[in-house]
Protein backbone atom coordinates (compact mmCIF):
# COMPACT_ATOMS: atom_id res chain seq x y z
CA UNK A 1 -26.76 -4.13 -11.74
CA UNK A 2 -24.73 -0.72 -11.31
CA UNK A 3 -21.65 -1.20 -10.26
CA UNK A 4 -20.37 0.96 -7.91
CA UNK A 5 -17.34 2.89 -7.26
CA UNK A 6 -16.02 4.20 -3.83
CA UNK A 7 -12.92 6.24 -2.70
CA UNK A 8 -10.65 6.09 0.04
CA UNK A 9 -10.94 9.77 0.57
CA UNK A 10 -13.26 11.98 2.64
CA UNK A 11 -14.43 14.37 0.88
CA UNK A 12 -17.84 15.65 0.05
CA UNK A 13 -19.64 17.08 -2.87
CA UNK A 14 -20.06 20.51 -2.67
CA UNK A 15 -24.28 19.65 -4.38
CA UNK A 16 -25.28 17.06 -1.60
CA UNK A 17 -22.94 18.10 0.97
CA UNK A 18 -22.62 14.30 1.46
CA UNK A 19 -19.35 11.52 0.77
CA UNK A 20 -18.72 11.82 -2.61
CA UNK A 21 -19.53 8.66 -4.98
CA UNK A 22 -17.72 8.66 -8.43
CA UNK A 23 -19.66 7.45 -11.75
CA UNK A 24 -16.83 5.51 -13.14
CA UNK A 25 -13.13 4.47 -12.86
CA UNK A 26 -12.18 7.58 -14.39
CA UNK A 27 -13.95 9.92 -11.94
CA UNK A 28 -12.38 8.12 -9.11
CA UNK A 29 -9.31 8.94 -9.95
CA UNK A 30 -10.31 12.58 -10.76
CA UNK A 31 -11.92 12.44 -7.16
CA UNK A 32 -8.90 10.44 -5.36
CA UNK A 33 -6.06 12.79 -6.03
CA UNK A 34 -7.74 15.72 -7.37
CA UNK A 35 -7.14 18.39 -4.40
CA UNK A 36 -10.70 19.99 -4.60
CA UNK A 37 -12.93 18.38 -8.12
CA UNK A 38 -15.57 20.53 -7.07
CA UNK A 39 -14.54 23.46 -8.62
CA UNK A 40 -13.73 22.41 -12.12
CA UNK A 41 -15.71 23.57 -15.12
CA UNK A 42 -16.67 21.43 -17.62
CA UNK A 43 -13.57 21.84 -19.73
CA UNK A 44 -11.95 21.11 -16.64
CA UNK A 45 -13.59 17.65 -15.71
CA UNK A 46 -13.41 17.09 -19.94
CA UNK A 47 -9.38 17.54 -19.41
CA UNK A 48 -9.03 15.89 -16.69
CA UNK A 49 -11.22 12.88 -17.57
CA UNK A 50 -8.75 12.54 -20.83
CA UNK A 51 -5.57 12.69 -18.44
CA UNK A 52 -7.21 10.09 -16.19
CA UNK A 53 -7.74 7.32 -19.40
CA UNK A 54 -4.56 7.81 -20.02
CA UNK A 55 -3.41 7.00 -16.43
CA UNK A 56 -6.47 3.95 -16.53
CA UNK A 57 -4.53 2.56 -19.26
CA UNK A 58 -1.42 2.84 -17.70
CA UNK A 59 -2.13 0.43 -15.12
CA UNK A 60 -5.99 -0.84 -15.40
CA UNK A 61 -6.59 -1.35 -11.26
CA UNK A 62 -9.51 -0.08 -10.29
CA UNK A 63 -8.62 -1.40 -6.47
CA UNK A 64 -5.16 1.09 -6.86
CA UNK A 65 -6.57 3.92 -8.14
CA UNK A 66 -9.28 4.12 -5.09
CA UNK A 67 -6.91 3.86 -2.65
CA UNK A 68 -3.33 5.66 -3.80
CA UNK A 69 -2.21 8.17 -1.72
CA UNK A 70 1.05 10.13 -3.16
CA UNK A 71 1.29 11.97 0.18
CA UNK A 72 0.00 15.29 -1.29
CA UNK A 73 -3.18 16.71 -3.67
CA UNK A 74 -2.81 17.21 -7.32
CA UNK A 75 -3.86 20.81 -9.03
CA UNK A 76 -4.11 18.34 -12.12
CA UNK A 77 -3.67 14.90 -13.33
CA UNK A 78 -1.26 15.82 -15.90
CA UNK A 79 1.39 16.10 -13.14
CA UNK A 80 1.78 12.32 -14.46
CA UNK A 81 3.09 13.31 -17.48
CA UNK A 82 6.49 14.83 -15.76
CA UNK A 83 9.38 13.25 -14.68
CA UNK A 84 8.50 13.28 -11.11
CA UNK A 85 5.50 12.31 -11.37
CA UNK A 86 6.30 9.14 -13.22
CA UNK A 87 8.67 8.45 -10.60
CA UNK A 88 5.67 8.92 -8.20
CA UNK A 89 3.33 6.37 -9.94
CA UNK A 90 5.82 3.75 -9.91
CA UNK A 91 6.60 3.65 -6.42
CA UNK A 92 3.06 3.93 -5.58
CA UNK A 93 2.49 0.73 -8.55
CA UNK A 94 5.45 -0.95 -6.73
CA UNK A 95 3.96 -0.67 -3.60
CA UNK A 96 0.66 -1.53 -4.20
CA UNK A 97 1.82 -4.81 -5.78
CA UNK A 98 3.94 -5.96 -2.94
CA UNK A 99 1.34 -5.79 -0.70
CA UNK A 100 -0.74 -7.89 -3.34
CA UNK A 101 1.87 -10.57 -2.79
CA UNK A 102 1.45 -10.71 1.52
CA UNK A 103 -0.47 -13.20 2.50
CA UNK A 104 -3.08 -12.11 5.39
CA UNK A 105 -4.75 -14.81 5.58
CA UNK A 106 -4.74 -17.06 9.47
CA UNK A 107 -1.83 -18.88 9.68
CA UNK A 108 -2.94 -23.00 10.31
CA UNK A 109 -2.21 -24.19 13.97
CA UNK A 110 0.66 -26.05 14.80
CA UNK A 111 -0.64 -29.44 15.97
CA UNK A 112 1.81 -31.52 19.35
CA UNK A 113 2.09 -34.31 20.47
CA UNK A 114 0.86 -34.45 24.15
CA UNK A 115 2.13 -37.56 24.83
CA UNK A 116 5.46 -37.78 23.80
CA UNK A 117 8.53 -37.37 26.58
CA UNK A 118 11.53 -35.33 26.59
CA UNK A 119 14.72 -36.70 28.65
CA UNK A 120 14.83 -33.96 31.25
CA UNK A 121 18.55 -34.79 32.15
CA UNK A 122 20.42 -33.03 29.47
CA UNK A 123 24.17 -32.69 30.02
CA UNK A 124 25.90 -30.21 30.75
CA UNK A 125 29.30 -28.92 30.06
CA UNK A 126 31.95 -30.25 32.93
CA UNK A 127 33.90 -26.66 32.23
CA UNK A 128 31.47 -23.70 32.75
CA UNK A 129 32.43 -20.70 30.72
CA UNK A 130 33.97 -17.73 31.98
CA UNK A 131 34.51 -13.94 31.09
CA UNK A 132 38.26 -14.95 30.36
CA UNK A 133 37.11 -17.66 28.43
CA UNK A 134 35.08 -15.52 25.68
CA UNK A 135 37.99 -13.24 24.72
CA UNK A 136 41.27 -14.72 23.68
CA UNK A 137 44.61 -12.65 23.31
CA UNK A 138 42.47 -9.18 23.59
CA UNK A 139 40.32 -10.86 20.09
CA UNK A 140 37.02 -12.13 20.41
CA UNK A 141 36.62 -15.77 19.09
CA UNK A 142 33.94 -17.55 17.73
């Protein structure tokens, strides 16, 4: 069976005018933060295929490379390669693995006891508290 790969952007091939659907791990991340992969030659897609295996091997996810969003497109995936965009990738990495660690699954119900009784007559101070009483010598206390 074929597996499939799928992007968490809209965007549509220029051919079939339909939702693009990537061949392999490397084309969705050529398709995923490429700003328009329809225009690129073949020494274009042959560059930025390279660029991408290096990026694959960086962190091998093919769950975070479908869905990363760097808040802006890329002209080309060797952006990576700089200083800011290594600091890019790891806040993206970093973020993607803390929300690996959240639980999201339906918290278990608390179970009661319907039977049990609570004294109703719970005692009260014999001194109520008062404005004055709060603040001592201008300071607040504890």
């Amino acid at each position: 069976m074929k597996k499939e790969f799928k992007i968490g952007r809209k965007i549509e091939s220029r051919t079939t005018k339909r939702q693009v659907q990537p061949k392999n791990k490397f084309a969705v991340i050529i398709w995923q933060l490429i700003k328009d992969p329809n225009d690129f030659s073949a020494v274009d897609w042959s560059r930025e295929t390279k660029a991408a295996k290096n990026l694959f091997d960086t962190y091998p996810r093919i769950e975070f490379w479908a869905q990363i969003n760097i808040g802006f497109y890329l002209n080309s995936l060797n952006f990576f390669n700089g200083k800011d965009g290594v600091k890019y990738l790891k806040d993206a990495i970093n973020d993607f693995e803390r929300n690996l660690k959240i639980n999201f699954s339906t918290p278990q119900q608390e179970k009661f006891d319907d039977k049990a009784k609570f004294n109703k007559n719970i005692p009260k101070s014999t001194k109520p508290v008062s404005l004055n009483s709060i603040f001592k010598n201008g300071k607040k206390t504890k």
